[in-house]
Protein backbone atom coordinates (compact mmCIF):
# COMPACT_ATOMS: atom_id res chain seq x y z
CA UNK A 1 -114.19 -129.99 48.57
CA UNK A 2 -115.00 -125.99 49.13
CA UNK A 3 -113.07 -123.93 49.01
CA UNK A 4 -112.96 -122.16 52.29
CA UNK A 5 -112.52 -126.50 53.67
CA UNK A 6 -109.47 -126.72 51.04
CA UNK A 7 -107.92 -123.30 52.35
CA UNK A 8 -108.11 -124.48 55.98
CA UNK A 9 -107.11 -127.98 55.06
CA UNK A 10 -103.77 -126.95 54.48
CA UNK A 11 -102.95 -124.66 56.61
CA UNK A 12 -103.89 -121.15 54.66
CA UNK A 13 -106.30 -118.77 55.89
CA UNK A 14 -108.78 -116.73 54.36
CA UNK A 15 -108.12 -112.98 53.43
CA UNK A 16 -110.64 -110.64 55.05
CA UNK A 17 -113.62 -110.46 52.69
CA UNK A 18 -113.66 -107.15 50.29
CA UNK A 19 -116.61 -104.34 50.59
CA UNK A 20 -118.77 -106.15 47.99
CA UNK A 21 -122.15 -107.40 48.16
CA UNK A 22 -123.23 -111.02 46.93
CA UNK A 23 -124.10 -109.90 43.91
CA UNK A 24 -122.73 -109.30 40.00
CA UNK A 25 -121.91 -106.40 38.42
CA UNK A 26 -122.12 -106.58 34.51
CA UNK A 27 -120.02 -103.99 33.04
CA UNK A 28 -120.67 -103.75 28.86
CA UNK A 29 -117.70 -101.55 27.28
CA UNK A 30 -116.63 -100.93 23.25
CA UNK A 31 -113.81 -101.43 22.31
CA UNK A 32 -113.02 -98.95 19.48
CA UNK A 33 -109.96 -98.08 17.30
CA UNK A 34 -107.39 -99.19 14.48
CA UNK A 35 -103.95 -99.50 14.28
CA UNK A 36 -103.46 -95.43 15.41
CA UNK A 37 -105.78 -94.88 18.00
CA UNK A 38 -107.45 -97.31 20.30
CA UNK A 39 -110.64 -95.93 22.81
CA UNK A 40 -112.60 -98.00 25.09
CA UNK A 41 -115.98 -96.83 26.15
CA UNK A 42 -118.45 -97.76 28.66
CA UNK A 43 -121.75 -98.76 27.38
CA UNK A 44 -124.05 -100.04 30.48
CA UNK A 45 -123.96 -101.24 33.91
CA UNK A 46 -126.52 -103.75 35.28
CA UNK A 47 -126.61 -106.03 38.37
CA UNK A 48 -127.70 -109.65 39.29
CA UNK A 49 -128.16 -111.17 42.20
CA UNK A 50 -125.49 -113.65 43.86
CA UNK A 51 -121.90 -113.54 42.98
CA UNK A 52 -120.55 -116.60 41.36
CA UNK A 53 -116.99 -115.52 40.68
CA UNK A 54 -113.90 -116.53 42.98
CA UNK A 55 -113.72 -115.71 46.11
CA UNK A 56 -109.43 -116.16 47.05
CA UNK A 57 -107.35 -114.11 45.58
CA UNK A 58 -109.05 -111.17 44.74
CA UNK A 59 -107.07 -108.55 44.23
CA UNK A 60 -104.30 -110.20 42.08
CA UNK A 61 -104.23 -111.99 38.53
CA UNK A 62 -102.80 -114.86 37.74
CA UNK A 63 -101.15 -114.13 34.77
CA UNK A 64 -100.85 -110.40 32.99
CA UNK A 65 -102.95 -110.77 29.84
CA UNK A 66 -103.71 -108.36 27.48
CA UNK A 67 -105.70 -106.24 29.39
CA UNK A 68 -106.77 -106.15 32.98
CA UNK A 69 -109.67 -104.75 35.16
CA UNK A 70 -109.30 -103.42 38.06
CA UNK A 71 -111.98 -102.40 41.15
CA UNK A 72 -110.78 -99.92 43.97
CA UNK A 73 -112.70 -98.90 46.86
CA UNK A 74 -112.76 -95.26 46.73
CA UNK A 75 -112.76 -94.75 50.78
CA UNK A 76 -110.08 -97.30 51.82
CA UNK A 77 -108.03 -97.05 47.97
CA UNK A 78 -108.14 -100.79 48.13
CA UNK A 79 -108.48 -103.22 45.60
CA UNK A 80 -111.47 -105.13 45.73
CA UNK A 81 -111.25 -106.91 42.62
CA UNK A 82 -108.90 -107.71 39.54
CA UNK A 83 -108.85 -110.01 36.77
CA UNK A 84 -106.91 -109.99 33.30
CA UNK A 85 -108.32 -110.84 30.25
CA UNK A 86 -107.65 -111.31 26.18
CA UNK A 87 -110.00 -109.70 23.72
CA UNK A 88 -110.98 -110.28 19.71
CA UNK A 89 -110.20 -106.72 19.80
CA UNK A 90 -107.13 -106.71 20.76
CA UNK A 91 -105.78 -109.64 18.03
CA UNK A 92 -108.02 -107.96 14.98
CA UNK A 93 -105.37 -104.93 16.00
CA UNK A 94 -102.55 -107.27 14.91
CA UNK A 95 -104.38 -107.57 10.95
CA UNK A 96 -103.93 -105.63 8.07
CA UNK A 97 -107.52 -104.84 7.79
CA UNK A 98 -106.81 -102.97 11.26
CA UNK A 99 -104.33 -100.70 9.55
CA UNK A 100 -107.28 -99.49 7.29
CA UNK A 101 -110.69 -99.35 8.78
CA UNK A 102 -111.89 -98.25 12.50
CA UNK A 103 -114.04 -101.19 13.93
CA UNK A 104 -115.82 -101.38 17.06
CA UNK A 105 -115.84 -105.35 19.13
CA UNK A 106 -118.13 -105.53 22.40
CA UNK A 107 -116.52 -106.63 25.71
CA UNK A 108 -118.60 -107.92 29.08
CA UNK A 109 -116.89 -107.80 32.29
CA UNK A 110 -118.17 -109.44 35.88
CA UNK A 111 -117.07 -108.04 38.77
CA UNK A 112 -118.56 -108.05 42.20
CA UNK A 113 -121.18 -105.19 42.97
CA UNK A 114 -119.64 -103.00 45.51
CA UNK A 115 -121.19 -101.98 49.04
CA UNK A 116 -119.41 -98.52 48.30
CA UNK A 117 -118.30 -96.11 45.77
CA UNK A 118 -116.20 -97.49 43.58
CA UNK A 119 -113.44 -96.92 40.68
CA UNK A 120 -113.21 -99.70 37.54
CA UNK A 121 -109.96 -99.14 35.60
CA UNK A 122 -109.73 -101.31 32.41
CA UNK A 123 -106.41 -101.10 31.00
CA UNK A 124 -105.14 -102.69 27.51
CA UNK A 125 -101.51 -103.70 26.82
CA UNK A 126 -99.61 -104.26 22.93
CA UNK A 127 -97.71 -107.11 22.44
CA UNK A 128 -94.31 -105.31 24.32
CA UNK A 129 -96.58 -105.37 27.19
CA UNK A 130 -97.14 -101.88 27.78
CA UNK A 131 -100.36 -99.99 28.02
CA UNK A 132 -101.85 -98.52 24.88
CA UNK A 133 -104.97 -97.46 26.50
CA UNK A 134 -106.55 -97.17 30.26
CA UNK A 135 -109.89 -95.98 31.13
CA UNK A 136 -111.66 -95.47 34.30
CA UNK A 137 -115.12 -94.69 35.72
CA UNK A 138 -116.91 -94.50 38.80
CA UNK A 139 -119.53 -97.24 40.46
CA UNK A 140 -121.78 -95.75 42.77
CA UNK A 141 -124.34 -98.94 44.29
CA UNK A 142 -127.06 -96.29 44.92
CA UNK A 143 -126.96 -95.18 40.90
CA UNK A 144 -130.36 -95.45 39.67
CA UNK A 145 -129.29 -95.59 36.18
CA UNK A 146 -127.88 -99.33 37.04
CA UNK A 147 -130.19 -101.73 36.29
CA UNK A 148 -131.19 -104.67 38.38
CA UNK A 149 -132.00 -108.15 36.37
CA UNK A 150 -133.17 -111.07 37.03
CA UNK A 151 -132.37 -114.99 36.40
CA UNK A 152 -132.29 -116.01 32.53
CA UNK A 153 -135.39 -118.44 32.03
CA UNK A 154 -133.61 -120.35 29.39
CA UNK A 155 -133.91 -124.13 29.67
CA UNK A 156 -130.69 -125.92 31.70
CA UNK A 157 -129.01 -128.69 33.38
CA UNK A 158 -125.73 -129.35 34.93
CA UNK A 159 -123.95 -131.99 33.48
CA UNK A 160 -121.46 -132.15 35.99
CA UNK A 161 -121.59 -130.10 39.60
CA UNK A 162 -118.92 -130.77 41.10
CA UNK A 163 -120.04 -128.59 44.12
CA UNK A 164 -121.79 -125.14 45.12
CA UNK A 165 -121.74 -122.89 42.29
CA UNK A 166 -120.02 -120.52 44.98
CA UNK A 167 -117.81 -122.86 45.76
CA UNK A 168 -116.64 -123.73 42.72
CA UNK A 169 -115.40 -122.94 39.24
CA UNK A 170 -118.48 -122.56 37.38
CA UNK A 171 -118.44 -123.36 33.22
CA UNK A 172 -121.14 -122.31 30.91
CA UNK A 173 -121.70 -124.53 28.09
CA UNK A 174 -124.10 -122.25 25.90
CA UNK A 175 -125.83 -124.11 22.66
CA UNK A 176 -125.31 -122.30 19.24
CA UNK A 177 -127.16 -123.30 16.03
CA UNK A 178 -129.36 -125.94 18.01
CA UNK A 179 -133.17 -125.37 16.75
CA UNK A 180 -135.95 -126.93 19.07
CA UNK A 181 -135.70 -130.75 17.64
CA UNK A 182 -131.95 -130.65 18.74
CA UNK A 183 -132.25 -130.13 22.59
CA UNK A 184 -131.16 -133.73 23.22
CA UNK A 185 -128.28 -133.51 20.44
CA UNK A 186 -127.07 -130.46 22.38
CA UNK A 187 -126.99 -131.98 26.00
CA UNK A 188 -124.93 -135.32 24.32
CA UNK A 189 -122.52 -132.85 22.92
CA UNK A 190 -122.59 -130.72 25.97
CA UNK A 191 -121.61 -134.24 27.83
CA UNK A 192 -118.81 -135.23 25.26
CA UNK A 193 -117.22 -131.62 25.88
CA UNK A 194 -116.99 -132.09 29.35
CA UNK A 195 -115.84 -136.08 28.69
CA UNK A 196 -113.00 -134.44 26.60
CA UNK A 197 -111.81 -131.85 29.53
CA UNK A 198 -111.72 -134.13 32.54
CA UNK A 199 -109.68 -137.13 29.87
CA UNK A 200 -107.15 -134.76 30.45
CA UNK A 201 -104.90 -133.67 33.14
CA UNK A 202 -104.90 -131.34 35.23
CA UNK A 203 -108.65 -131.06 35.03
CA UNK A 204 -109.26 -134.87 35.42
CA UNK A 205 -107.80 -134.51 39.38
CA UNK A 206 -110.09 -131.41 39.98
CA UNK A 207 -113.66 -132.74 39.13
CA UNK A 208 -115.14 -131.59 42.15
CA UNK A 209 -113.72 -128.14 41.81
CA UNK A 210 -115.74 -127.50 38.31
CA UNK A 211 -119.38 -127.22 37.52
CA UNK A 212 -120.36 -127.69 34.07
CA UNK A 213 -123.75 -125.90 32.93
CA UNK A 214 -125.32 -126.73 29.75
CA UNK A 215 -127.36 -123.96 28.61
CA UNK A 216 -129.89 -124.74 25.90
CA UNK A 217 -130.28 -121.63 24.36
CA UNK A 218 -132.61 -122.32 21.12
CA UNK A 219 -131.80 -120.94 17.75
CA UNK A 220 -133.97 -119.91 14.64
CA UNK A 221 -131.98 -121.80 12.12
CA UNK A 222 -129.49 -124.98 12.53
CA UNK A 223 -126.21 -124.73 11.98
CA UNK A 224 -123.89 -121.56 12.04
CA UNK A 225 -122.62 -119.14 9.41
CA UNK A 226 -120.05 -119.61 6.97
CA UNK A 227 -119.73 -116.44 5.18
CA UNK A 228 -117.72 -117.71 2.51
CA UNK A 229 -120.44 -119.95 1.59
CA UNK A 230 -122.69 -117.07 1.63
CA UNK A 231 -124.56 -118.82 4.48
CA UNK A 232 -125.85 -116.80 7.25
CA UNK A 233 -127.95 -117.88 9.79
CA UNK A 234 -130.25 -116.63 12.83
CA UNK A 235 -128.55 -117.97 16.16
CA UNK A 236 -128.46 -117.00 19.51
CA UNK A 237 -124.88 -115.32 19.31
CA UNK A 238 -124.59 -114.72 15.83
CA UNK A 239 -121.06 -116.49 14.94
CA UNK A 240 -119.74 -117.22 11.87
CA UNK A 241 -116.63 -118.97 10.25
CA UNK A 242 -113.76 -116.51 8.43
CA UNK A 243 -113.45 -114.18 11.22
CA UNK A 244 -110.37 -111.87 9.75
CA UNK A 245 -111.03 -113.67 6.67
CA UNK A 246 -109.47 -117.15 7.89
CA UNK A 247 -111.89 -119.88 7.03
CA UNK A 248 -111.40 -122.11 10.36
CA UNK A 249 -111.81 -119.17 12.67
CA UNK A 250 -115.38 -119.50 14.54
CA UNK A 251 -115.54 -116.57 16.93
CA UNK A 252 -118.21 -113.93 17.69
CA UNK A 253 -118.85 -110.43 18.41
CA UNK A 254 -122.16 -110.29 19.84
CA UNK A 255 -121.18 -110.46 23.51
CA UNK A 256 -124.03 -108.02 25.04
CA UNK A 257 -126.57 -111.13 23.21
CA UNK A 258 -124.32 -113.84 24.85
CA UNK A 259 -124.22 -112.54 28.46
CA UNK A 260 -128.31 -111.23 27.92
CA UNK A 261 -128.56 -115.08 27.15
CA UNK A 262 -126.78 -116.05 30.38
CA UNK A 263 -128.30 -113.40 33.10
CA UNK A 264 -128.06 -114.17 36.66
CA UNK A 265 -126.96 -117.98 35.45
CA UNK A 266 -123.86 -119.34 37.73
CA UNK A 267 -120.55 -118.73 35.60
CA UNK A 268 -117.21 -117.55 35.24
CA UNK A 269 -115.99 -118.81 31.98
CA UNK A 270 -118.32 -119.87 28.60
CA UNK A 271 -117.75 -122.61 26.37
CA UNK A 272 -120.07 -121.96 22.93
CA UNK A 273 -120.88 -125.01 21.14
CA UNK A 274 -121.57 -124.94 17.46
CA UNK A 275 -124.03 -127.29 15.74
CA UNK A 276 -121.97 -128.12 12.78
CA UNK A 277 -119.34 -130.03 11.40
CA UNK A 278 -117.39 -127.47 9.54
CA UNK A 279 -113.87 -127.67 11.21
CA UNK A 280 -113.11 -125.06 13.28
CA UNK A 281 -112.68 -122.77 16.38
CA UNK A 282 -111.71 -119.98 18.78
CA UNK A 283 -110.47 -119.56 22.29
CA UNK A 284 -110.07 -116.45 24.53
CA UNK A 285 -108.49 -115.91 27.48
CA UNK A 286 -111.19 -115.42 29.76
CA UNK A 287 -113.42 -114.56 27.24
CA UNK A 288 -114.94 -117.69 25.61
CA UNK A 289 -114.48 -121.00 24.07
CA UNK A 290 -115.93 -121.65 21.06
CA UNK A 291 -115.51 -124.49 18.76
CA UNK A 292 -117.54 -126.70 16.12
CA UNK A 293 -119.19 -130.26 17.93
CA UNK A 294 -120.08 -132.35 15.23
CA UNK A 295 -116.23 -132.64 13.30
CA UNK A 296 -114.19 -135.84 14.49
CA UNK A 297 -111.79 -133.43 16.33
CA UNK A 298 -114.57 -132.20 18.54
CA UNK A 299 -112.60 -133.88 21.45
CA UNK A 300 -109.28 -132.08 21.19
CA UNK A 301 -109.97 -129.24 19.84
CA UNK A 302 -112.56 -128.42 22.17
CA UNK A 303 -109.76 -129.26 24.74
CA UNK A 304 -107.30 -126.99 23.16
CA UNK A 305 -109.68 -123.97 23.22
CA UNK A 306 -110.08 -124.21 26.83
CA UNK A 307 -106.86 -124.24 27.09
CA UNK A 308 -106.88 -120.74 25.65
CA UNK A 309 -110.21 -119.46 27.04
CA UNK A 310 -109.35 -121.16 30.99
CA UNK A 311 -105.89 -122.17 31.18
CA UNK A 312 -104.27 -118.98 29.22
CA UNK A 313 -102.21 -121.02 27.22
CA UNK A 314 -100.59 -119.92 23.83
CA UNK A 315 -100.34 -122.01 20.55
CA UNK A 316 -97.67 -124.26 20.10
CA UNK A 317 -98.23 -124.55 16.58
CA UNK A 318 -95.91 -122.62 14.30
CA UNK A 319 -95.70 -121.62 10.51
CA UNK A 320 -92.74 -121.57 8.06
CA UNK A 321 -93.62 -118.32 6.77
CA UNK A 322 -94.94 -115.84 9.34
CA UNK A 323 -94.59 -112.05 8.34
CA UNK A 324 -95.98 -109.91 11.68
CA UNK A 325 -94.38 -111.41 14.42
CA UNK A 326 -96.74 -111.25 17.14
CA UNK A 327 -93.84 -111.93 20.27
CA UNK A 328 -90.68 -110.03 19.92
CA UNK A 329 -87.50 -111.11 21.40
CA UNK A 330 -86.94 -108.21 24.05
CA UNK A 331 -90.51 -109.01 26.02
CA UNK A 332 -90.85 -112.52 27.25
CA UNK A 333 -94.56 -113.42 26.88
CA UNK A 334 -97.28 -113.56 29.10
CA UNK A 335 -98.28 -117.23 28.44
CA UNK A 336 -96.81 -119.69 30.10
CA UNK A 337 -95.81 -122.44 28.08
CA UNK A 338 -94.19 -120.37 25.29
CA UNK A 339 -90.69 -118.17 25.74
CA UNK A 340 -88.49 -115.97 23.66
CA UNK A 341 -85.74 -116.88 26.31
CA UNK A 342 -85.53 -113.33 27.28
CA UNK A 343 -87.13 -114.05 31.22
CA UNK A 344 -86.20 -117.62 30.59
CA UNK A 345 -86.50 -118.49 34.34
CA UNK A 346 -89.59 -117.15 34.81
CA UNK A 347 -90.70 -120.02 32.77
CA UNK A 348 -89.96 -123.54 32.97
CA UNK A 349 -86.21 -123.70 33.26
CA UNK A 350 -86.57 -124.82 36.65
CA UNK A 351 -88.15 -128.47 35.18
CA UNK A 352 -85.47 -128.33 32.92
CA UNK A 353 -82.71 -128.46 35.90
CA UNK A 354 -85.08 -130.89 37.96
CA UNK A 355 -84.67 -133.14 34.90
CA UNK A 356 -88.52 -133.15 34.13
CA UNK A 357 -89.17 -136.33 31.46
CA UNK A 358 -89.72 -134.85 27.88
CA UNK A 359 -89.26 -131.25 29.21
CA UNK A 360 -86.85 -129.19 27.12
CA UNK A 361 -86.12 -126.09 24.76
CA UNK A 362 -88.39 -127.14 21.42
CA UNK A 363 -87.89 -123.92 18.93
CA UNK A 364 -91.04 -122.85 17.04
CA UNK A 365 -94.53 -122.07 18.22
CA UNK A 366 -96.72 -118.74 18.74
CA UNK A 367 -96.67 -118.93 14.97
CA UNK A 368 -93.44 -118.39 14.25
CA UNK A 369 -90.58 -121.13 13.82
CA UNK A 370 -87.87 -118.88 14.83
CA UNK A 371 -87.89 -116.31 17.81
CA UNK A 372 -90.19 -118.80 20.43
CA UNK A 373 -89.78 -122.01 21.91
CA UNK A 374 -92.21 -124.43 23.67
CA UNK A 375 -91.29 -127.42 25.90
CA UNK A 376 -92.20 -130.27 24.21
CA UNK A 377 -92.04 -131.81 20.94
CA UNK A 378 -95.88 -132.13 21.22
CA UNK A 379 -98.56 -131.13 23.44
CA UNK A 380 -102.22 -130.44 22.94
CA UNK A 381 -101.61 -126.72 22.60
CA UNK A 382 -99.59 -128.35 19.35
CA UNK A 383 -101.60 -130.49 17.36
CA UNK A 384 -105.06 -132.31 17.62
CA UNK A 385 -103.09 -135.58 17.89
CA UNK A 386 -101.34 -134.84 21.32
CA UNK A 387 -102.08 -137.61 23.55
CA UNK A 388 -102.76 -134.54 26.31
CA UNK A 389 -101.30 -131.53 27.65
CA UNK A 390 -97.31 -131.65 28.18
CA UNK A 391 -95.97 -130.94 31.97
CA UNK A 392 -94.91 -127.03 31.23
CA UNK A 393 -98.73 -127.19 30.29
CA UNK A 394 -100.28 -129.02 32.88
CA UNK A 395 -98.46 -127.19 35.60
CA UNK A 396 -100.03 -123.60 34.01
CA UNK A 397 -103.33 -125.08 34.24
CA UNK A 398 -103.26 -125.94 37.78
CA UNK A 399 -102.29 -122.92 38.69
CA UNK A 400 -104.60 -120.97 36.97
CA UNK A 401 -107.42 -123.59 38.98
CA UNK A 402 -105.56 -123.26 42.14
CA UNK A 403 -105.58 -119.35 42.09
CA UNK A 404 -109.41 -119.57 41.76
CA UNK A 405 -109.53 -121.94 44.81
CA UNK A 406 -106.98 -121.51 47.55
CA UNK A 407 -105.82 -118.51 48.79
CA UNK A 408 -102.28 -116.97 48.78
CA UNK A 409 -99.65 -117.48 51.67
């Protein structure tokens, strides 16, 4: 079902459509700093054609974030466009290494091109939720120095369209470490990915709202790198293990290669698919997903990143011994299935009083087993052995799917 056919379906009508064109504009930006000073800078601007993000709600976010980008018409002062996002960045800046180096991490951004002049403000919040550093700069359609691209070459198939890529929510799954004699090893893991998402609810009951791309991309070397292994290989993104020295952390910094990778493809959000069997992962709020395919907890953890990268979820998971807090008892976080009780209501106490099965006040998670709470004893945001998402969970998730479908009232 579209989404404009959904919207009228029940009742909702359509907001007037913003002064953009049908096309993408890729914004590249640096995120610079250390634990004193934090910049942001842009890099480049190009354009591709067709515009594959959502097409409701488009000057809201669903949840705050860590960061947000905003568009504003500079005639009319409206907002054409908003999103919020989490960056690598932004969590290296909770590390000790951050308190004694400057490092630079690469951020891409897709917004709609604008018919008009323009104003992008990207804005980055601490963990008390206020701003810590805001940048803005001008869009002009007619600038020469923005360069117009074409469609990425790179082999593909859908593995699962569940409708228009404009009408839908589109998922890049991108290969990483697959060299030419693993093409067919890639699509079967690209297939068990998307197997593992739609076993679970909320995303089982929205199949036709989700395409799933597999994107082929072929790599120099197999496998990925493990640093502490002194292993380093050629791959289309460049990730490695032991990011901030933790040896299950698989992320990457080399976003400009990723989205270069991806040009003019349909998608909104990226899972990354690493051909090993090394445990391990990473997930970013609207950033990416990216997780190892061949270890025997492909299935949930693959899950649980998604839950990061798509649903905006926090970790359940907690530690005895946890020195920097990362949520603080006066700001109740942005996530939500976690809570320091201090917006309480905001949260899921309303399941509570409705007398939700399983639904309760479960103390530890975020990290930290005092200070933060989660709803249920277990959930896949918890541990690989969750038998799914629990209901504070699943109701985040379909609302973060049914802001990128049907409109507001």
């Amino acid at each position: 079902m579209k989404k404009t056919i959904l919207a009228l379906a029940i009742g909702i009508f359509l907001p007037l459509s913003v002064s953009a064109s049908d096309n993408t504009l890729r914004l590249d930006y640096i995120f610079t700093g250390g634990c004193s000073t934090t910049d942001i800078a842009l890099s480049r601007m190009s354009v591709t054609p067709f515009w594959y993000g959502r097409n409701v709600n488009m000057d809201s976010v669903p949840v705050t974030g860590n960061g947000d980008i905003r568009m504003v018409d500079d005639r009319s002062g409206r907002t054409l466009y908003a999103n919020s996002f989490s960056t690598l960045f932004q969590e290296w800046l909770t590390t000790d290494e951050s308190k004694k180096v400057v490092k630079a991490y690469e951020n891409t951004f897709l917004v709609p091109m604008p018919d008009e002049p323009a104003t992008v403000t990207v804005r980055l919040f601490d963990s008390h939720g206020r701003t810590v550093c805001e940048y803005s700069h001008p869009v002009n359609p007619d600038d020469i120095l923005i360069s117009r691209k074409g469609v990425s070459s790179v082999e593909r198939k859908y593995i699962h369209k569940g409708g228009d890529p404009k009408d839908c929510i589109d998922v890049v799954i991108l290969a990483e470490g697959y060299d030419a004699s693993e093409k067919d090893l890639f699509y079967a893991d690209a297939q068990a990915a998307v197997d593992a998402i739609f076993s679970h609810e909320p995303f089982g009951s929205h199949r036709e709202h989700f395409n799933f791309l597999a994107v082929a991309a072929e790599s120099r070397d197999s496998g990925v790198s493990v640093p502490r292994n002194g292993t380093w290989r050629q791959t289309p993104v460049s990730s490695n293990f032991d990011t901030f020295y933790i040896e299950r952390y698989l992320t990457t910094n080399h976003i400009f290669d990723l989205h270069d990778i991806l040009e003019g493809l349909p998608y909104e959000h990226l899972i990354i698919l690493a051909n090993t069997d090394v445990y391990g992962g990473g997930g970013i709020y609207n950033s990416y997903t990216l997780t190892t395919a061949h270890h025997e907890k492909f299935p949930p953890v693959v899950v649980h990143e998604f839950g990061h990268s798509f649903g905006a979820l926090a970790d359940e998971y907690d530690y005895d011994s946890y020195d920097d807090p990362y949520y603080f008892s006066d700001v109740e976080p942005w996530e939500q299935n976690i809570t320091t009780k201090c917006d309480f209501s905001s949260k899921w106490q309303d399941m509570i009083e409705a007398g939700v099965p399983e639904v309760g006040l479960q103390e530890g998670a975020g990290y930290q087993a005092k200070g933060v709470w989660r709803a249920c004893e277990d959930c896949r945001m918890r541990t690989n052995d969750a038998a799914g998402f629990c209901p504070v969970c699943q109701r985040a998730i379909e609302r973060i799917i049914r802001f990128n479908i049907v409109p507001a009232r």
